[in-house]
Protein backbone atom coordinates (compact mmCIF):
# COMPACT_ATOMS: atom_id res chain seq x y z
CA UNK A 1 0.00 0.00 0.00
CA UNK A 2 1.27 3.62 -1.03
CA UNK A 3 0.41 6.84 -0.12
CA UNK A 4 -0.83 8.62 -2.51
CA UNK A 5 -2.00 12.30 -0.76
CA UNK A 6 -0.42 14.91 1.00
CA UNK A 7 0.21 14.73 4.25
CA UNK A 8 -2.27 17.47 4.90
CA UNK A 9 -4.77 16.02 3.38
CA UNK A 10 -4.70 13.03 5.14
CA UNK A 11 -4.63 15.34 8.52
CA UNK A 12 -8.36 16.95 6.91
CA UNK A 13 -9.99 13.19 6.51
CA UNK A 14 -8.44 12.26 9.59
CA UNK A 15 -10.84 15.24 11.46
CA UNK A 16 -13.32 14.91 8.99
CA UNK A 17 -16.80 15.12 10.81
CA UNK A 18 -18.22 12.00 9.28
CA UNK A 19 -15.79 9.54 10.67
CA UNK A 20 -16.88 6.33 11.55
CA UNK A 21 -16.97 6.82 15.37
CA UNK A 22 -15.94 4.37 18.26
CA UNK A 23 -19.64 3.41 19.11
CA UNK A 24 -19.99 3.15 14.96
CA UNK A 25 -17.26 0.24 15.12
CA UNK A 26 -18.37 -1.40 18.01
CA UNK A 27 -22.05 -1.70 16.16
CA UNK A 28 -20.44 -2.83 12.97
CA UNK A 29 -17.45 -5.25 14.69
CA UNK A 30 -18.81 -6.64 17.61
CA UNK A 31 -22.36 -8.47 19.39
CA UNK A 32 -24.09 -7.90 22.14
CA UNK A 33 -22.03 -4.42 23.24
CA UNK A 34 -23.08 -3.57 27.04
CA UNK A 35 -21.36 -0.65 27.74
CA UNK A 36 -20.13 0.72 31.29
CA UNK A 37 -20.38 4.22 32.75
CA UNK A 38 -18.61 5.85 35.58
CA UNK A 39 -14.52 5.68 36.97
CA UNK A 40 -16.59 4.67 40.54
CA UNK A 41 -14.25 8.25 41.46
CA UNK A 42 -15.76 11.39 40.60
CA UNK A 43 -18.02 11.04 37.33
CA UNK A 44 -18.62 9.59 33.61
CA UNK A 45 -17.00 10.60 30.80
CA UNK A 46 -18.93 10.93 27.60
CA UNK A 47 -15.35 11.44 25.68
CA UNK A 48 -14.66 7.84 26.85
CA UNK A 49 -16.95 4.84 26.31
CA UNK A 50 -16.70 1.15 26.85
CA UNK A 51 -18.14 -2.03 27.76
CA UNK A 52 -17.97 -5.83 27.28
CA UNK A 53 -19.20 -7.21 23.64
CA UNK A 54 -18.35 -10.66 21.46
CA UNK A 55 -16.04 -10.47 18.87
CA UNK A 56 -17.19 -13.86 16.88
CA UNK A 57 -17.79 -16.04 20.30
CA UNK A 58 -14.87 -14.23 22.00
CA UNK A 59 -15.79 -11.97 25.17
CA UNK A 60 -13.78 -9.15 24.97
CA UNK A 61 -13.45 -4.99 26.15
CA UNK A 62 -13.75 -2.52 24.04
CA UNK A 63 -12.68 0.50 24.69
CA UNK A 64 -12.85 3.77 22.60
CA UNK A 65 -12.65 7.50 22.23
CA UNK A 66 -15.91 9.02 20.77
CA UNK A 67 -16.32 12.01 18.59
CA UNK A 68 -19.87 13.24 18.41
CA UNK A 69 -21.03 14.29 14.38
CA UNK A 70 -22.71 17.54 15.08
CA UNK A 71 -22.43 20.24 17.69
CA UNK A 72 -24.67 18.51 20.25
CA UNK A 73 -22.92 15.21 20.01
CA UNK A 74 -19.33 17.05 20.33
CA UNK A 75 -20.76 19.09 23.26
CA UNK A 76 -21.91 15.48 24.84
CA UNK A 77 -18.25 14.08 24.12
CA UNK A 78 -16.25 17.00 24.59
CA UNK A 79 -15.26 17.05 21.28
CA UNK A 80 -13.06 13.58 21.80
CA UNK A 81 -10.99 15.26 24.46
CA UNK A 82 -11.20 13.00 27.48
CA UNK A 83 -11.05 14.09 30.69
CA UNK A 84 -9.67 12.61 33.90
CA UNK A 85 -12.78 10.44 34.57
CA UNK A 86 -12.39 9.16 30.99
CA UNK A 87 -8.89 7.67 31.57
CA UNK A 88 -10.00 6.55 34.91
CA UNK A 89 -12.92 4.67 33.54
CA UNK A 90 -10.78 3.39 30.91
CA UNK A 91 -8.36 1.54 33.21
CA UNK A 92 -11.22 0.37 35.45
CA UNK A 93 -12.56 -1.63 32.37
CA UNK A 94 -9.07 -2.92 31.72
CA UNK A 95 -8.10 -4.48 35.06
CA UNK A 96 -11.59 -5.44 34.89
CA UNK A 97 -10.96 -7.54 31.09
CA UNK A 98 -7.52 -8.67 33.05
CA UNK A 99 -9.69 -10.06 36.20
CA UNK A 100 -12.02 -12.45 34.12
CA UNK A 101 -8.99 -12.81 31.04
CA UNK A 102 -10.56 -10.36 27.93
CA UNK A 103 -8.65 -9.56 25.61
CA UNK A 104 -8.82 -5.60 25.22
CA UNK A 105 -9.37 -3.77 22.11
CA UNK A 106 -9.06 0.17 22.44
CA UNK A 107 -10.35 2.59 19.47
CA UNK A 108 -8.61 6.32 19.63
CA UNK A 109 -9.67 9.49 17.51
CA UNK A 110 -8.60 12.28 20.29
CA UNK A 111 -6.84 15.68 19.02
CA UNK A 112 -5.29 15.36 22.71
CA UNK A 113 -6.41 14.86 26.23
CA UNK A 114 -8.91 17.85 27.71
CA UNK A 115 -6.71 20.95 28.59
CA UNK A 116 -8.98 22.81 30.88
CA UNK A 117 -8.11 23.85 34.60
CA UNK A 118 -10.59 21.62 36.08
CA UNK A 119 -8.82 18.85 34.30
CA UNK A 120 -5.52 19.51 35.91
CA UNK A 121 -7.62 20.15 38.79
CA UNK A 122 -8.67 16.34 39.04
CA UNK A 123 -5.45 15.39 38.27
CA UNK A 124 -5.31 14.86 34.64
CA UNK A 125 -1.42 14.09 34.13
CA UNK A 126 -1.97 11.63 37.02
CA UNK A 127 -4.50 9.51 35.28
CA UNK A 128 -2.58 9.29 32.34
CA UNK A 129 0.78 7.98 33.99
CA UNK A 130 -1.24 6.24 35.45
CA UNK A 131 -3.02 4.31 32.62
CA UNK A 132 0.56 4.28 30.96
CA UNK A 133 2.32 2.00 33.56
CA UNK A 134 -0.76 -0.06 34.41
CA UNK A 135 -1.44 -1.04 30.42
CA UNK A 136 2.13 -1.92 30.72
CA UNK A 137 1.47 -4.46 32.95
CA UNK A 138 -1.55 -6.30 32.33
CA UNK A 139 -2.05 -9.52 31.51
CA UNK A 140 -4.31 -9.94 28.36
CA UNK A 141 -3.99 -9.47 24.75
CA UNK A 142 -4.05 -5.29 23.90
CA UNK A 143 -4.53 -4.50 20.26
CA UNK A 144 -5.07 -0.17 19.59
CA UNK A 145 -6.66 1.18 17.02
CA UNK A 146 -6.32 4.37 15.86
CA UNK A 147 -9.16 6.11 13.49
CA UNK A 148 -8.70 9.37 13.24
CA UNK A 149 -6.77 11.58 14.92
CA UNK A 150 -4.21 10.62 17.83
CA UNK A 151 -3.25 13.10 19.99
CA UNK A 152 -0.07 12.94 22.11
CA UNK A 153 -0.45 11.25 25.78
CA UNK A 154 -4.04 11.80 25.29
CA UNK A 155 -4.22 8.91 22.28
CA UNK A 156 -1.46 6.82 23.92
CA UNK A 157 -2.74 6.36 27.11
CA UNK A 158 -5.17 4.19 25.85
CA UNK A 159 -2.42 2.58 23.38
CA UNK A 160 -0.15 0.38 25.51
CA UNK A 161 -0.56 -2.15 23.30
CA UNK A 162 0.89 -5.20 21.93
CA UNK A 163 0.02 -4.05 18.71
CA UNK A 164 -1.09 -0.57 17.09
CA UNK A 165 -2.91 -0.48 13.99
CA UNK A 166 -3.93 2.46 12.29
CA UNK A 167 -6.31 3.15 9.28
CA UNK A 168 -5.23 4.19 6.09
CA UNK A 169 -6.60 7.94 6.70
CA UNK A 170 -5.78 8.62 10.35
CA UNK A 171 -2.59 10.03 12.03
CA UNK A 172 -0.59 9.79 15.07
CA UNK A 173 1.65 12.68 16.59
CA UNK A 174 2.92 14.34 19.74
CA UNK A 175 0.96 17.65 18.63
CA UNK A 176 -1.01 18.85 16.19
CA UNK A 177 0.54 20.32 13.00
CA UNK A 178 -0.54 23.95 14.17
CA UNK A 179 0.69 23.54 17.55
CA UNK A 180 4.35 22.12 16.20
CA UNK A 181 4.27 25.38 13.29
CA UNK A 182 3.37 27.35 15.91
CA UNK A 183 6.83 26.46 18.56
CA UNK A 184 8.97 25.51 15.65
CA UNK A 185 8.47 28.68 13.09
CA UNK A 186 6.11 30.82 15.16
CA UNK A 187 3.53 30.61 12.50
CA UNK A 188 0.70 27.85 12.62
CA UNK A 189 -0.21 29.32 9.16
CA UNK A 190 2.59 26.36 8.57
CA UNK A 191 0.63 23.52 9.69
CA UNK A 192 0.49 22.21 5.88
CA UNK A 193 4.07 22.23 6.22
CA UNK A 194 4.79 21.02 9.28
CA UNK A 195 2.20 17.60 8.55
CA UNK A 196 4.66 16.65 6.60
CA UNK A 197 7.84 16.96 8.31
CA UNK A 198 5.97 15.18 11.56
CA UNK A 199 5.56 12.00 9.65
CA UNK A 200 2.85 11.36 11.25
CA UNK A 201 0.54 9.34 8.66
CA UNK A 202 -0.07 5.46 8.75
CA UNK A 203 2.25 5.50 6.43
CA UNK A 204 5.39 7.38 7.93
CA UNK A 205 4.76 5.22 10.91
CA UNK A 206 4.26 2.06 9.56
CA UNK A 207 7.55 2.35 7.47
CA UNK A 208 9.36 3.91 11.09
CA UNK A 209 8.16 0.39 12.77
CA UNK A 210 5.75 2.63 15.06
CA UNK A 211 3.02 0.73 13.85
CA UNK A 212 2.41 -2.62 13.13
CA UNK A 213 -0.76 -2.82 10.24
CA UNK A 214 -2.73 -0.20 8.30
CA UNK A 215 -6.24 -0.67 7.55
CA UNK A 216 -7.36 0.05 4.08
CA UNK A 217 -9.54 2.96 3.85
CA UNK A 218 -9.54 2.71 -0.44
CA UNK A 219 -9.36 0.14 -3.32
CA UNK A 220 -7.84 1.62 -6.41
CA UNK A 221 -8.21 5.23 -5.00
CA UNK A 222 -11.93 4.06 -4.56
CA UNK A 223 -13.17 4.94 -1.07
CA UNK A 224 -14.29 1.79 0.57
CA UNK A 225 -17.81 1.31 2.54
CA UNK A 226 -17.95 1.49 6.45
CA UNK A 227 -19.04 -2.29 5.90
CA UNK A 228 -16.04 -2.99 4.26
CA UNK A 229 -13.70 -1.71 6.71
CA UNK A 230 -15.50 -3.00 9.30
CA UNK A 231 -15.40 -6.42 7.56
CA UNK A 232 -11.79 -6.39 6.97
CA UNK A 233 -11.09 -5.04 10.73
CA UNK A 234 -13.12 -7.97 12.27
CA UNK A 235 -10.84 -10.33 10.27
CA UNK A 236 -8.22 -9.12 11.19
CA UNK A 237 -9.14 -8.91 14.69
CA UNK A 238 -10.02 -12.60 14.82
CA UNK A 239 -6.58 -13.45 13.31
CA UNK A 240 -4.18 -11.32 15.58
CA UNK A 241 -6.56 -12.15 18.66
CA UNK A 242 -6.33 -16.13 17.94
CA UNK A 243 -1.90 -15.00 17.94
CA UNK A 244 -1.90 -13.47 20.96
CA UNK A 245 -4.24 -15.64 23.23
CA UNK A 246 -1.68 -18.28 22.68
CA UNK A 247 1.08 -16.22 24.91
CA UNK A 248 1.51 -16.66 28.78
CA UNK A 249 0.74 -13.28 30.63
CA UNK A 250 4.54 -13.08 30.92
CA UNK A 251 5.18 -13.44 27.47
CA UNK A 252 2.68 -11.10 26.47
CA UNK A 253 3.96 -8.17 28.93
CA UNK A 254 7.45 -8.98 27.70
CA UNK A 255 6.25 -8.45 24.07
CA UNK A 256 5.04 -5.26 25.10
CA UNK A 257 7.80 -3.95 26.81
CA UNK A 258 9.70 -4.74 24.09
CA UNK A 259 7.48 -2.93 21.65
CA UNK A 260 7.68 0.31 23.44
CA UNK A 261 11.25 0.03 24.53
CA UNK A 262 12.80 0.16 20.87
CA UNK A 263 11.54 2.94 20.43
């Protein structure tokens, strides 16, 4: 697979309002979704949801980051930027998959984690160490997805994973390309420019060894059908799922270590 557009046009279709959302996959992918509220702390977190669902006749956890597709939606979710709660909630579901052996699958489209006061105030930074060293540890299959955009320690922090995938149109940086014009040249009319000296498509990272698959968004520069990507996903799912079950917990914290340590 080659790229075949810009950098900064993959950045626009990775933001685009009519993404397939988290709660979209889980529909498509998985049965019998019964999703979980509340970090049993402080609150819920529309930004982050997640539950238990089947993949084939496997119980697993999913896990995403939702975008909303109009105003009220993004209001509801915070326009994907979790807060506190979110991460919180998050790790609760995994050391609950890790107590009764699910595998985990996370889905992330976040332009970063919530940056308001009242964030820091409930100890955002915290929650996301946090999440960071726990994923580390745990003792079931991880496999992250990323779908649209992935924002710094906001996406990662649900991406401690023994594999990362990406699809074909999403990306995967420590900033946005406006934020990284804006320290570098001191001009985030640069952001076109600076997309593509972050190499951060599926493509950069895939080639860097960042990532470890890219799910196909086109066929012959045709765009392909939510079914079909869903389709395809499942499958591969199944496949790397099947892989990774066969581990020991030790073995599959090893593997992850080692994933994150060469880089």
């Amino acid at each position: 697979m080659e790229r075949t557009k810009t950098a900064n046009e993959i950045v626009k279709i990775a933001r685009d309002a009519n993404r397939i959302t988290s709660l979209e996959f889980f529909e498509s992918i998985f049965d019998s979704f019964t999703e979980f509220h509340g970090d049993r702390y402080y609150g819920d977190d529309g930004a982050i949801v997640g539950g238990v669902a089947f993949l084939g006749e496997l119980p697993v956890t999913v896990i995403g980051i939702q975008k909303g597709k109009n105003l009220e939606e993004n209001l509801a979710t915070n326009f994907g930027s979790p807060s506190p709660e979110g991460y919180r909630k998050s790790l609760r579901l995994m050391k609950q998959a890790e107590k009764f052996n699910r595998p985990i699958i996370t889905f992330v489209n976040t332009p970063g984690a919530f940056c308001g006061i009242e964030a820091e105030e409930r100890g955002e930074g915290e929650a996301i160490a946090n999440n960071l060293y726990e994923m580390s540890q745990l003792k079931v299959p991880i496999i992250s997805i990323f779908t649209g955009e992935g924002g710094s320690g906001g996406a990662i922090a649900i991406a401690v994973a023994n594999e990362v995938w990406m699809l074909e149109n999403s990306i995967y940086s420590i900033l946005s390309p406006e934020g990284f014009a804006s320290i570098l040249w001191k001009d985030s009319s640069r952001a076109e420019e600076a997309a593509e000296v972050m190499k951060l498509t599926s493509f950069d990272l895939k080639e860097l060894e960042v990532i470890e698959k890219i799910i196909p968004e086109t066929r012959d520069e045709e765009n392909l059908s939510t079914e079909e990507i869903c389709d395809n996903l499942k499958e591969e799912l199944l496949i790397k799922i099947s892989e990774l079950s066969k581990m020991t917990p030790e073995e599959l914290i090893e593997q992850r270590y080692e994933r994150f340590r060469k880089f």
